[in-house]
PDB file of N, CA and C in Angstrom:
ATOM      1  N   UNK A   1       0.851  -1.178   0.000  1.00  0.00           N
ATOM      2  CA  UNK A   1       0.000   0.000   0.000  1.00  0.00           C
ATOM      3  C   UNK A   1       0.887   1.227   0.000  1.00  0.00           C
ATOM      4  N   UNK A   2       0.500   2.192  -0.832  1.00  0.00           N
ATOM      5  CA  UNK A   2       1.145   3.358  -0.804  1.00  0.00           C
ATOM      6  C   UNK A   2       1.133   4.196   0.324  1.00  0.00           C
ATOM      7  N   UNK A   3       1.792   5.587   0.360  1.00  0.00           N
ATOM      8  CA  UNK A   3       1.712   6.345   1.360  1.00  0.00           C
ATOM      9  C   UNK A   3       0.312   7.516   0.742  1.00  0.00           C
ATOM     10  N   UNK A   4      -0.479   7.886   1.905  1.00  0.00           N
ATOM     11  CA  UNK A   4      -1.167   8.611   1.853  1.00  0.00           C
ATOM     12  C   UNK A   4      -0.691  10.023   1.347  1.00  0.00           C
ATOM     13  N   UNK A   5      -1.563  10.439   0.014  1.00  0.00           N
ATOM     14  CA  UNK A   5      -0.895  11.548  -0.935  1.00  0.00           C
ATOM     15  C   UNK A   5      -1.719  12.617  -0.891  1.00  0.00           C
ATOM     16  N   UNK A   6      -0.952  13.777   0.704  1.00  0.00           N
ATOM     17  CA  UNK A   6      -1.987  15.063   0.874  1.00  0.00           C
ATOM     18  C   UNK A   6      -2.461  15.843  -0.493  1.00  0.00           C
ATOM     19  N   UNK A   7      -1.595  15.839  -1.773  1.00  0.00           N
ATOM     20  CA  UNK A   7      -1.728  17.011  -2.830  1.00  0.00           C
ATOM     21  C   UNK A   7      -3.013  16.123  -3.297  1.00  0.00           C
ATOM     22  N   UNK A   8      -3.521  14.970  -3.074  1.00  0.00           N
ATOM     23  CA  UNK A   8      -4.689  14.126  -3.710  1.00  0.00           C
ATOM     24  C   UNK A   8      -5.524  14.427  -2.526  1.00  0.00           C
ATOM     25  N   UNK A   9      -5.687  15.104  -1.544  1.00  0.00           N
ATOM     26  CA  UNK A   9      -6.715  15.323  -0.213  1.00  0.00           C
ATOM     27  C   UNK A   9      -6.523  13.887   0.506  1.00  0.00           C
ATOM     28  N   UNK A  10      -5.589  13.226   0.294  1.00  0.00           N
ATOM     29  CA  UNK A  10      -5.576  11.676   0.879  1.00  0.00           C
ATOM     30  C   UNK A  10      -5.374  12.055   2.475  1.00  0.00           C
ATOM     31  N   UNK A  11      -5.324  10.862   3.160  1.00  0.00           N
ATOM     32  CA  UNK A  11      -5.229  10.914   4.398  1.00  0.00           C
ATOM     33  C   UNK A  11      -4.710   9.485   4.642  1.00  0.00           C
ATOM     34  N   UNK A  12      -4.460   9.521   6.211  1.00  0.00           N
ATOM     35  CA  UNK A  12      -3.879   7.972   6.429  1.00  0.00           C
ATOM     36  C   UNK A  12      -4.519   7.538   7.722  1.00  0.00           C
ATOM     37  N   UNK A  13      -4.827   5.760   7.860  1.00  0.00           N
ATOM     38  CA  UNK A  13      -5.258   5.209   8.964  1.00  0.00           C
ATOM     39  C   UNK A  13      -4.206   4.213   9.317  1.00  0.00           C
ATOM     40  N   UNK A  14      -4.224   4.146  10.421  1.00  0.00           N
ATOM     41  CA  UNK A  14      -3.595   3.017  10.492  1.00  0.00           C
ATOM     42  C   UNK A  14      -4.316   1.437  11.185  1.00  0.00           C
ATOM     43  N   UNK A  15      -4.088   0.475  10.687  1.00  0.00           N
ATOM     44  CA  UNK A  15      -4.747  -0.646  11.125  1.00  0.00           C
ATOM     45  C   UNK A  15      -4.107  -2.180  11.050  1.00  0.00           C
ATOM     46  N   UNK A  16      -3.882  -2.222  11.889  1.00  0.00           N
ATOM     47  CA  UNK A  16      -3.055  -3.856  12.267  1.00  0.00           C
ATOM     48  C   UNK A  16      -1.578  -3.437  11.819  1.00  0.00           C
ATOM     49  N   UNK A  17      -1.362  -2.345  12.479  1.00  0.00           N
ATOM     50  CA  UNK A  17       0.404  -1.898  11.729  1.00  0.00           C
ATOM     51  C   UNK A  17       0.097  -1.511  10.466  1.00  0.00           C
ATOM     52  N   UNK A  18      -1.093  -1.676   9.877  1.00  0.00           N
ATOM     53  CA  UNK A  18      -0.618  -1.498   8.291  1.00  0.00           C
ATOM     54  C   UNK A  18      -1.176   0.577   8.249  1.00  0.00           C
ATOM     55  N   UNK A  19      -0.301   1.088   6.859  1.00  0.00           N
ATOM     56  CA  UNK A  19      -1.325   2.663   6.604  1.00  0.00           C
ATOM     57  C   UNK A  19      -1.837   2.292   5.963  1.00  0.00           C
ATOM     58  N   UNK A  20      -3.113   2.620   5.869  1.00  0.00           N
ATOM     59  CA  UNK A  20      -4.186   2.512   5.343  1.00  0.00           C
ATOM     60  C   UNK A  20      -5.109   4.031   4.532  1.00  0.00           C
ATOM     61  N   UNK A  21      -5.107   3.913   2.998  1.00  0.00           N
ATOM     62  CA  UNK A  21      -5.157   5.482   2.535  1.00  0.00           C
ATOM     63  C   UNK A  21      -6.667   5.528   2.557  1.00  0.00           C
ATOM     64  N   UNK A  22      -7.249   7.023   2.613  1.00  0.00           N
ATOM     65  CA  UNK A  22      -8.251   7.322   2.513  1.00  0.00           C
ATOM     66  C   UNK A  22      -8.313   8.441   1.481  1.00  0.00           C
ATOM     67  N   UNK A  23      -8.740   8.477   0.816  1.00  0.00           N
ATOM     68  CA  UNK A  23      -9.294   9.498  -0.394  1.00  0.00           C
ATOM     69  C   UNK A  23     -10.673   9.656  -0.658  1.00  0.00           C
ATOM     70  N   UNK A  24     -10.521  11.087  -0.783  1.00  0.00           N
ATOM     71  CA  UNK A  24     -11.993  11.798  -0.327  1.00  0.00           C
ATOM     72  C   UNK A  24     -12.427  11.919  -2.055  1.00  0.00           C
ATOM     73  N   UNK A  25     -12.824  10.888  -2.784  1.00  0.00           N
ATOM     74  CA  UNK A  25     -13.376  10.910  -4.243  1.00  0.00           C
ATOM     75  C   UNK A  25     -14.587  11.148  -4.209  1.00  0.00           C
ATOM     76  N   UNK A  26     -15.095  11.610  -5.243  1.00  0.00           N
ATOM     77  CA  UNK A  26     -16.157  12.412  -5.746  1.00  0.00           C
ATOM     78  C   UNK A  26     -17.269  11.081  -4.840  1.00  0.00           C
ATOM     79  N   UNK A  27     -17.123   9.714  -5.985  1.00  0.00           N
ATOM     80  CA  UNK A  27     -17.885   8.482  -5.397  1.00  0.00           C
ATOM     81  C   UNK A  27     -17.956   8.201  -3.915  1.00  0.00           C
ATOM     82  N   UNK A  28     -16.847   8.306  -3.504  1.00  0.00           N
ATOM     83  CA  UNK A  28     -16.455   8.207  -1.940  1.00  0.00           C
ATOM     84  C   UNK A  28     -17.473   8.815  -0.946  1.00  0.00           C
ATOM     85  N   UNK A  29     -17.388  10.009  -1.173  1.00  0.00           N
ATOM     86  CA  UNK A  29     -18.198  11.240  -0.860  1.00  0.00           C
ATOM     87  C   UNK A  29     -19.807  11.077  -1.130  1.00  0.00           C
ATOM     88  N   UNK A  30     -20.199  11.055  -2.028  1.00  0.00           N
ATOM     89  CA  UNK A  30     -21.631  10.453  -2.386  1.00  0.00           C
ATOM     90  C   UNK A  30     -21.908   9.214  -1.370  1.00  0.00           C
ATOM     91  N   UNK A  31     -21.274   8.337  -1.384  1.00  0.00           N
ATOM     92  CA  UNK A  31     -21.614   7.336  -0.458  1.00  0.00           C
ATOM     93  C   UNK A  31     -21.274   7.684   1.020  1.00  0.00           C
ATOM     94  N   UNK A  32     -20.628   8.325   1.495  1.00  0.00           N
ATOM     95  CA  UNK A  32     -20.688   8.733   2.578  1.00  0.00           C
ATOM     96  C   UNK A  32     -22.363   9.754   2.776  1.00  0.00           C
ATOM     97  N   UNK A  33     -21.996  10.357   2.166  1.00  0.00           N
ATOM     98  CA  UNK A  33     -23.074  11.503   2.399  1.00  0.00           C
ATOM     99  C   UNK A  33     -24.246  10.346   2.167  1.00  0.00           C
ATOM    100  N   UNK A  34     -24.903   9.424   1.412  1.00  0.00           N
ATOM    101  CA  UNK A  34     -26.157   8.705   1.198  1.00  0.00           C
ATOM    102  C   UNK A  34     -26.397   7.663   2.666  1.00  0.00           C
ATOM    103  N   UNK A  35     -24.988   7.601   3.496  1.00  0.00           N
ATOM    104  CA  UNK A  35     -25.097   6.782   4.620  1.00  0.00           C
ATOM    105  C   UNK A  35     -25.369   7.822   5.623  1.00  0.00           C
ATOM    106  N   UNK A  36     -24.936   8.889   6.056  1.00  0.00           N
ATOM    107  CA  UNK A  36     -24.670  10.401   6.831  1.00  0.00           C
ATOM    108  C   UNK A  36     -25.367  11.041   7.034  1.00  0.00           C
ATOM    109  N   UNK A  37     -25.996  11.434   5.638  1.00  0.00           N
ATOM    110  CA  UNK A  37     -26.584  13.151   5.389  1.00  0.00           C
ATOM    111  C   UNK A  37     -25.980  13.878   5.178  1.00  0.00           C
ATOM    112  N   UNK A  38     -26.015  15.010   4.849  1.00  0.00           N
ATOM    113  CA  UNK A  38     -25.657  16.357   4.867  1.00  0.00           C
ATOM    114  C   UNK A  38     -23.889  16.301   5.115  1.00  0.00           C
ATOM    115  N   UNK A  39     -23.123  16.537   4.272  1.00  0.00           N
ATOM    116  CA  UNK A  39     -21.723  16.620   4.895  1.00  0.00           C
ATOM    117  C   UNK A  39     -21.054  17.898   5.679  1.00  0.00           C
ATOM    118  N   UNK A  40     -22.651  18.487   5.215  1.00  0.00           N
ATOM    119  CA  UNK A  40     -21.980  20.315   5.676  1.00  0.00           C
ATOM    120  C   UNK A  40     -22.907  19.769   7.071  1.00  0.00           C
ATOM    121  N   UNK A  41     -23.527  18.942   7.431  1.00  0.00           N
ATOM    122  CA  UNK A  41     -23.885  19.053   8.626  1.00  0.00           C
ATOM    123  C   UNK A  41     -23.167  18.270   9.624  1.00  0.00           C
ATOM    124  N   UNK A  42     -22.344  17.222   8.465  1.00  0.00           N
ATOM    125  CA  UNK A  42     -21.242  16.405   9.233  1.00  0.00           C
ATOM    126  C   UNK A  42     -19.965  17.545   9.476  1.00  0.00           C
ATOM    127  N   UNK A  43     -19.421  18.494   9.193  1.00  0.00           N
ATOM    128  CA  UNK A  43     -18.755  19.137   9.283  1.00  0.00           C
ATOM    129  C   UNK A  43     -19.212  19.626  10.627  1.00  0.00           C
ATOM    130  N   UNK A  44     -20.276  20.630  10.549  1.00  0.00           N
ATOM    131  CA  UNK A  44     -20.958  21.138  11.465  1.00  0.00           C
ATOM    132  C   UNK A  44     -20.408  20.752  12.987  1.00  0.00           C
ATOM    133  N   UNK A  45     -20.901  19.140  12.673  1.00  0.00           N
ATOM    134  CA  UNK A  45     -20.885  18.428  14.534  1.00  0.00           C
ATOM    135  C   UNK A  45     -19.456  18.338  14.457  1.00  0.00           C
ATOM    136  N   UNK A  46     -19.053  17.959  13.488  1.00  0.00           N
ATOM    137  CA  UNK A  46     -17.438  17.496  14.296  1.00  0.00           C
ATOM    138  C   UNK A  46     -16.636  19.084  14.634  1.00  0.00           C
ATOM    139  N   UNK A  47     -17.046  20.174  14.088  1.00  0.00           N
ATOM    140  CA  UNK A  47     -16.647  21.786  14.540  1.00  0.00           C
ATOM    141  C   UNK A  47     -17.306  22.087  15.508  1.00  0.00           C
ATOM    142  N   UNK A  48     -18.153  21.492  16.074  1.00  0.00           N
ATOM    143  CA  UNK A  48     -18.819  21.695  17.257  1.00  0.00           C
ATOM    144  C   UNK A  48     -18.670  20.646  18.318  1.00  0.00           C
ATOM    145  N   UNK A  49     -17.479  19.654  18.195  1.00  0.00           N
ATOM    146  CA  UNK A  49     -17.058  18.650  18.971  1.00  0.00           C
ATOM    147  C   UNK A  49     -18.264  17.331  18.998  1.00  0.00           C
ATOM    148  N   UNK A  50     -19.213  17.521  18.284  1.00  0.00           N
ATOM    149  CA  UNK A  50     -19.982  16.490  18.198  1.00  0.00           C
ATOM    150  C   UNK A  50     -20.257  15.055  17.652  1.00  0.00           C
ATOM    151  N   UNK A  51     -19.247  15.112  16.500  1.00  0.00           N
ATOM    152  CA  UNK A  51     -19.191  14.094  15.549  1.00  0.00           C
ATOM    153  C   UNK A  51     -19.280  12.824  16.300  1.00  0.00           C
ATOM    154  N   UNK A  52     -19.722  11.639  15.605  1.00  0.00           N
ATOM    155  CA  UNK A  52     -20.041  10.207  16.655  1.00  0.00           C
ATOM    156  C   UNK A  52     -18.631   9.510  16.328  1.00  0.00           C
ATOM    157  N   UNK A  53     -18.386   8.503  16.800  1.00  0.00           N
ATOM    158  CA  UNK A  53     -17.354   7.207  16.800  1.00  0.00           C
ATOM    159  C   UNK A  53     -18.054   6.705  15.364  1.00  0.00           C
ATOM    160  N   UNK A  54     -19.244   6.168  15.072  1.00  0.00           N
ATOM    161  CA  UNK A  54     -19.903   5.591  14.019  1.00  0.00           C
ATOM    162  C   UNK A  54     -19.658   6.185  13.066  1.00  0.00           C
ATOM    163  N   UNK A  55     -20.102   7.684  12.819  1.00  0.00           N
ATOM    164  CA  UNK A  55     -19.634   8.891  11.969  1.00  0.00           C
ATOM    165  C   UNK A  55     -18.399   8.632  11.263  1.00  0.00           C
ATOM    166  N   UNK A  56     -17.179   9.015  12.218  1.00  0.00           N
ATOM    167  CA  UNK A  56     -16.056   8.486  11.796  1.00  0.00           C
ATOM    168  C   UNK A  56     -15.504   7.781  11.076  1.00  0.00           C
ATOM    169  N   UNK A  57     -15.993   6.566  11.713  1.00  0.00           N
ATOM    170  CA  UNK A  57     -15.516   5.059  10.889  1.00  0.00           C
ATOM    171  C   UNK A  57     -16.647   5.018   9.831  1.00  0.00           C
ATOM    172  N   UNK A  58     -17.316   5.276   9.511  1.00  0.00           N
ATOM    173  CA  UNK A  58     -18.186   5.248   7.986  1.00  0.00           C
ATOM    174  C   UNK A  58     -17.902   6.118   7.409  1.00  0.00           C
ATOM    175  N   UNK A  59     -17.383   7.630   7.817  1.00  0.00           N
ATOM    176  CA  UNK A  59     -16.794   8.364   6.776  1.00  0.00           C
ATOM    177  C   UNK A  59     -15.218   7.475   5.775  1.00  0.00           C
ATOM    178  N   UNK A  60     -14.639   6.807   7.224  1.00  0.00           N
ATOM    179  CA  UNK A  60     -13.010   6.329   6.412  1.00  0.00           C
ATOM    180  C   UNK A  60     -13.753   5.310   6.053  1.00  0.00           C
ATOM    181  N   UNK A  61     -15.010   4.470   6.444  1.00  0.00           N
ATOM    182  CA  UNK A  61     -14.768   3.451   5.050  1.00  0.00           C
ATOM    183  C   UNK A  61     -15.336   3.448   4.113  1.00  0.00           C
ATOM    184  N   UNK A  62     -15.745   4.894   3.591  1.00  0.00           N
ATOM    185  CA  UNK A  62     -16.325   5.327   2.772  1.00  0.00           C
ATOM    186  C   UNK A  62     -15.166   5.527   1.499  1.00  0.00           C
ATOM    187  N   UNK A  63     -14.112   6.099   2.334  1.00  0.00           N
ATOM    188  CA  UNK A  63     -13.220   6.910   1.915  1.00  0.00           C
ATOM    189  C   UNK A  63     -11.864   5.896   1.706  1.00  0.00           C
ATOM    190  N   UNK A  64     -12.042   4.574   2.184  1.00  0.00           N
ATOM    191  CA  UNK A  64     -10.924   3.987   2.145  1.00  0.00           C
ATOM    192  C   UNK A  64     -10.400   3.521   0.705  1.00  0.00           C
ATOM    193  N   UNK A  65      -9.107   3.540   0.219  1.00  0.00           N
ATOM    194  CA  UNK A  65      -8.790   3.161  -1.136  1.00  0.00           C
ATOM    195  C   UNK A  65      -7.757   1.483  -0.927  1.00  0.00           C
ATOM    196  N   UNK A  66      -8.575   0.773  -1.838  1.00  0.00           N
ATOM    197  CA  UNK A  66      -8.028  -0.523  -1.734  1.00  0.00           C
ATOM    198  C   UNK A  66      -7.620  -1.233  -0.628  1.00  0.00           C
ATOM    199  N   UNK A  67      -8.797  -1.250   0.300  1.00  0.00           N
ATOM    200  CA  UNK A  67      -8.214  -1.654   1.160  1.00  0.00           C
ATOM    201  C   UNK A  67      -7.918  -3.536   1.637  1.00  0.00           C
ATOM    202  N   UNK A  68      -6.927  -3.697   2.167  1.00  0.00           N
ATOM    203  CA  UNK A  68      -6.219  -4.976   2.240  1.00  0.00           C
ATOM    204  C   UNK A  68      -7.136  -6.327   2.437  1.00  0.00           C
ATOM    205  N   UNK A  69      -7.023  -7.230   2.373  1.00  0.00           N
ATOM    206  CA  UNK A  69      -7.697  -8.475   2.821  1.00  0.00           C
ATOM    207  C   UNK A  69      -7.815  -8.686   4.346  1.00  0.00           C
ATOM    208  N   UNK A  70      -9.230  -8.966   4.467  1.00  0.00           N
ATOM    209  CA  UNK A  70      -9.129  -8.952   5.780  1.00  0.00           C
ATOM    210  C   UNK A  70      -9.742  -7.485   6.791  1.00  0.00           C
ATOM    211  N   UNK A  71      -9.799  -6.543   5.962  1.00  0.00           N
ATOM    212  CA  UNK A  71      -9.855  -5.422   6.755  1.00  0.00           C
ATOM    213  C   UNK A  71     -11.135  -5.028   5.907  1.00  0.00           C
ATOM    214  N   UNK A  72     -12.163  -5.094   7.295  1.00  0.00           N
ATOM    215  CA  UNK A  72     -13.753  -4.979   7.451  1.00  0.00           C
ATOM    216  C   UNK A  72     -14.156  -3.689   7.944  1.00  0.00           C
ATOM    217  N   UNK A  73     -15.106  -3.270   7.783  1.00  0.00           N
ATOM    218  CA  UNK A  73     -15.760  -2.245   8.572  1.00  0.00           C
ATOM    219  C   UNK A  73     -15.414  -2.089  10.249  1.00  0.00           C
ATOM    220  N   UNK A  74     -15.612  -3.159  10.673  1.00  0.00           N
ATOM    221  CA  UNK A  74     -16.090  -3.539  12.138  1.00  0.00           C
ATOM    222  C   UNK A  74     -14.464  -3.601  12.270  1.00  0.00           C
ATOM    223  N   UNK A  75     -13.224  -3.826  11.863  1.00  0.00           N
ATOM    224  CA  UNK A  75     -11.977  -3.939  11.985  1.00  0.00           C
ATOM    225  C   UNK A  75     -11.382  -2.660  11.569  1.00  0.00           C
ATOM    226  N   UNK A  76     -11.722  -1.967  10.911  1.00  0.00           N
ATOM    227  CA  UNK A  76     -11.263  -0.640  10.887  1.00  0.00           C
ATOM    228  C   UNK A  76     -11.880   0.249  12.028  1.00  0.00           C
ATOM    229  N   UNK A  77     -13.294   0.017  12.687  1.00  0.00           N
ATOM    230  CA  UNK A  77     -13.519   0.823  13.935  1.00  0.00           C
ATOM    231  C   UNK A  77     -13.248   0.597  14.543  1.00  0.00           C
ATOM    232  N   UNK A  78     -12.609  -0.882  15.123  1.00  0.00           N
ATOM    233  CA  UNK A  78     -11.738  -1.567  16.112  1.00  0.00           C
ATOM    234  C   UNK A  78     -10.667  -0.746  16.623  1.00  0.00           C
ATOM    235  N   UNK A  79     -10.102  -0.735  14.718  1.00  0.00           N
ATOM    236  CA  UNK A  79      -8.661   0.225  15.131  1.00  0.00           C
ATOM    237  C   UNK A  79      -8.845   1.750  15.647  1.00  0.00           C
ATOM    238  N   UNK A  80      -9.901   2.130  15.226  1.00  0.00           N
ATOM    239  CA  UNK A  80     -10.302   3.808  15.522  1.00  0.00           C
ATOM    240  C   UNK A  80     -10.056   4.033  17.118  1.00  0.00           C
ATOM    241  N   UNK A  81     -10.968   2.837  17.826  1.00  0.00           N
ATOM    242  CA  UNK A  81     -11.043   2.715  19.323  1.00  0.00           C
ATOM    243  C   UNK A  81      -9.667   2.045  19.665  1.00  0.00           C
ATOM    244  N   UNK A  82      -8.902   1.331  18.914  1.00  0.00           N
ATOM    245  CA  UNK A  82      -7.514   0.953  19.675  1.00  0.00           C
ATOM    246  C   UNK A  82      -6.737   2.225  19.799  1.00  0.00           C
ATOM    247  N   UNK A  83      -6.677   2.868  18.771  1.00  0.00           N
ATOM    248  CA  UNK A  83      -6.261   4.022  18.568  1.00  0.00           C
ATOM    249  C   UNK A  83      -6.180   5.371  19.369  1.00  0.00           C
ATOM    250  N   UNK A  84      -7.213   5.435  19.771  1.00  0.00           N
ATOM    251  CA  UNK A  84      -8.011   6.699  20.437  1.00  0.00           C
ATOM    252  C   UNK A  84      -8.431   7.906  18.944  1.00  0.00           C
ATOM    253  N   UNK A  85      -9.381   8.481  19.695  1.00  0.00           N
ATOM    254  CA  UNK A  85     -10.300   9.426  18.692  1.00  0.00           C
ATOM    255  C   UNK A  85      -8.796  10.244  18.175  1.00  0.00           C
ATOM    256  N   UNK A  86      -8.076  11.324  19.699  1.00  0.00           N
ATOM    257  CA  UNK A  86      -6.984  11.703  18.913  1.00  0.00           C
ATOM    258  C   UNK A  86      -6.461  11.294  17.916  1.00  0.00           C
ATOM    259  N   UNK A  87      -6.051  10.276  18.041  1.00  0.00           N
ATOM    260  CA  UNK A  87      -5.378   9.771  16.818  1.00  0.00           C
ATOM    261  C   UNK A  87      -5.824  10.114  15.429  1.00  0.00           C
ATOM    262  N   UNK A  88      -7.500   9.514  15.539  1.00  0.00           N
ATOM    263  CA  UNK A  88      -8.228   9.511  14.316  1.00  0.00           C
ATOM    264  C   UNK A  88      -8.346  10.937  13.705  1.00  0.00           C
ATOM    265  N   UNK A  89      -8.319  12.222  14.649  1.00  0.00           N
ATOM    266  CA  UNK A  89      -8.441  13.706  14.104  1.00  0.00           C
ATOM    267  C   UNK A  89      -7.789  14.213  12.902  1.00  0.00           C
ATOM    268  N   UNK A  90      -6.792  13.690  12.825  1.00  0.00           N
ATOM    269  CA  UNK A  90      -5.936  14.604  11.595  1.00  0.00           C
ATOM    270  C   UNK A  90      -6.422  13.758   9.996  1.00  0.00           C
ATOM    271  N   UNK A  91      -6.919  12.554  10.685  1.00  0.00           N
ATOM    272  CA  UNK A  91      -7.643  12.340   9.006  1.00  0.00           C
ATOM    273  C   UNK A  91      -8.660  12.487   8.943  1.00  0.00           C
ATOM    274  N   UNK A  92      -9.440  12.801   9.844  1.00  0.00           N
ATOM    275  CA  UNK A  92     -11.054  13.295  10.139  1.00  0.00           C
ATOM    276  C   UNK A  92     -11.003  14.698   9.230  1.00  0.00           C
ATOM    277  N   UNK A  93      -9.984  15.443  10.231  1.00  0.00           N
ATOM    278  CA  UNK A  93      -9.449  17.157   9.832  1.00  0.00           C
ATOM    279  C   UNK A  93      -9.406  17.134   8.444  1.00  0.00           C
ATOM    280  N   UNK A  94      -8.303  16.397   7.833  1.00  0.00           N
ATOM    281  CA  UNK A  94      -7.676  16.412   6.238  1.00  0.00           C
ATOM    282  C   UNK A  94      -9.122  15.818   5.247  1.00  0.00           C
ATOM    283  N   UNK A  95     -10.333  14.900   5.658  1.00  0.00           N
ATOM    284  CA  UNK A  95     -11.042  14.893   4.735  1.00  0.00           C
ATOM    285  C   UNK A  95     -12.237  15.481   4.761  1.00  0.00           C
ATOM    286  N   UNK A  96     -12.539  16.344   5.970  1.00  0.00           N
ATOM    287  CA  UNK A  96     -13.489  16.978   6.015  1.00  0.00           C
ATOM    288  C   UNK A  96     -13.318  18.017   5.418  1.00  0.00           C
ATOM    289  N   UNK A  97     -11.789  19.132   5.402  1.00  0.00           N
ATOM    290  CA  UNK A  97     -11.624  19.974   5.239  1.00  0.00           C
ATOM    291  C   UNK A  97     -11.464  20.212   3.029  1.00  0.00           C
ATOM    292  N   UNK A  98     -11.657  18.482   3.007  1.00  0.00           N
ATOM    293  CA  UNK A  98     -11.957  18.434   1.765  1.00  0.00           C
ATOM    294  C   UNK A  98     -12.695  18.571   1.078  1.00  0.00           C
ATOM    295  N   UNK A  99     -14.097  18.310   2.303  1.00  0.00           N
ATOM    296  CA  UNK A  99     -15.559  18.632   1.945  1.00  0.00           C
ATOM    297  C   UNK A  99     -15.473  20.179   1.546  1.00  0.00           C
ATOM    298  N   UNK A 100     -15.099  21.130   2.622  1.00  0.00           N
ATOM    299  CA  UNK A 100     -15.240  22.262   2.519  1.00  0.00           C
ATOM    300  C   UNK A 100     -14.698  23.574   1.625  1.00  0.00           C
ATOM    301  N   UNK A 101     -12.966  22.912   1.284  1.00  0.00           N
ATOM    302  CA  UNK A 101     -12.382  23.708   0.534  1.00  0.00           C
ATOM    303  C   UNK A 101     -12.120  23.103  -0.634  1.00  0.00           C
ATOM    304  N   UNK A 102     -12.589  21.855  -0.622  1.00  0.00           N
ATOM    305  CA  UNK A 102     -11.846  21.406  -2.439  1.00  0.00           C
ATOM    306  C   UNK A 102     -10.151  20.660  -2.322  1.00  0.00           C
ATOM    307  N   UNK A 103     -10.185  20.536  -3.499  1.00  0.00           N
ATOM    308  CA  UNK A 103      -8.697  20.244  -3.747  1.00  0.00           C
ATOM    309  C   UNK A 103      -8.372  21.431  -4.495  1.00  0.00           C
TER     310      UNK A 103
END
């Protein structure tokens, strides 16, 4: 797996040791938002400290690109919570802020 490529709005997770890329694609995005709602309202809560744990992990596996064998929904929120939320912020930050400003 490659390294997560900011000039592409990418972002990175990490899960079972492995990085794991997230890219905020047009498709990506549509399916997030058809599971979500509103992304300007998902923006909203997480700028207002509200965003859920669930939120989260369905935005990255919305957003996840190719991801490895083995690595499920329910195993990528695993890692979110092994992780801590901190952790998860700066790719929360990097693809929300994709919603808002573009590439």
């Amino acid at each position: 797996m490659s390294a997560p490529n900011p000039l592409r709005g990418e972002a990175g997770v990490r899960v079972a040791g492995e990085m794991l890329v997230l890219r905020p694609s047009f498709a990506a995005l549509v399916a997030a938002e058809g599971e979500l709602g509103s992304l300007f309202a998902l923006v909203e809560r997480a700028a207002e400290g509200g965003l859920r744990l669930a939120e989260i992990v369905a935005l990255f596996w919305h957003c996840l690109r190719d991801p490895p064998e083995g690595v499920t929904r329910d195993r990528l929120g695993e890692a979110v919570v092994e992780a801590g939320l901190a952790a998860a912020m700066p790719a929360v930050r990097a693809l929300l802020s994709q919603v808002v400003r573009g590439r």
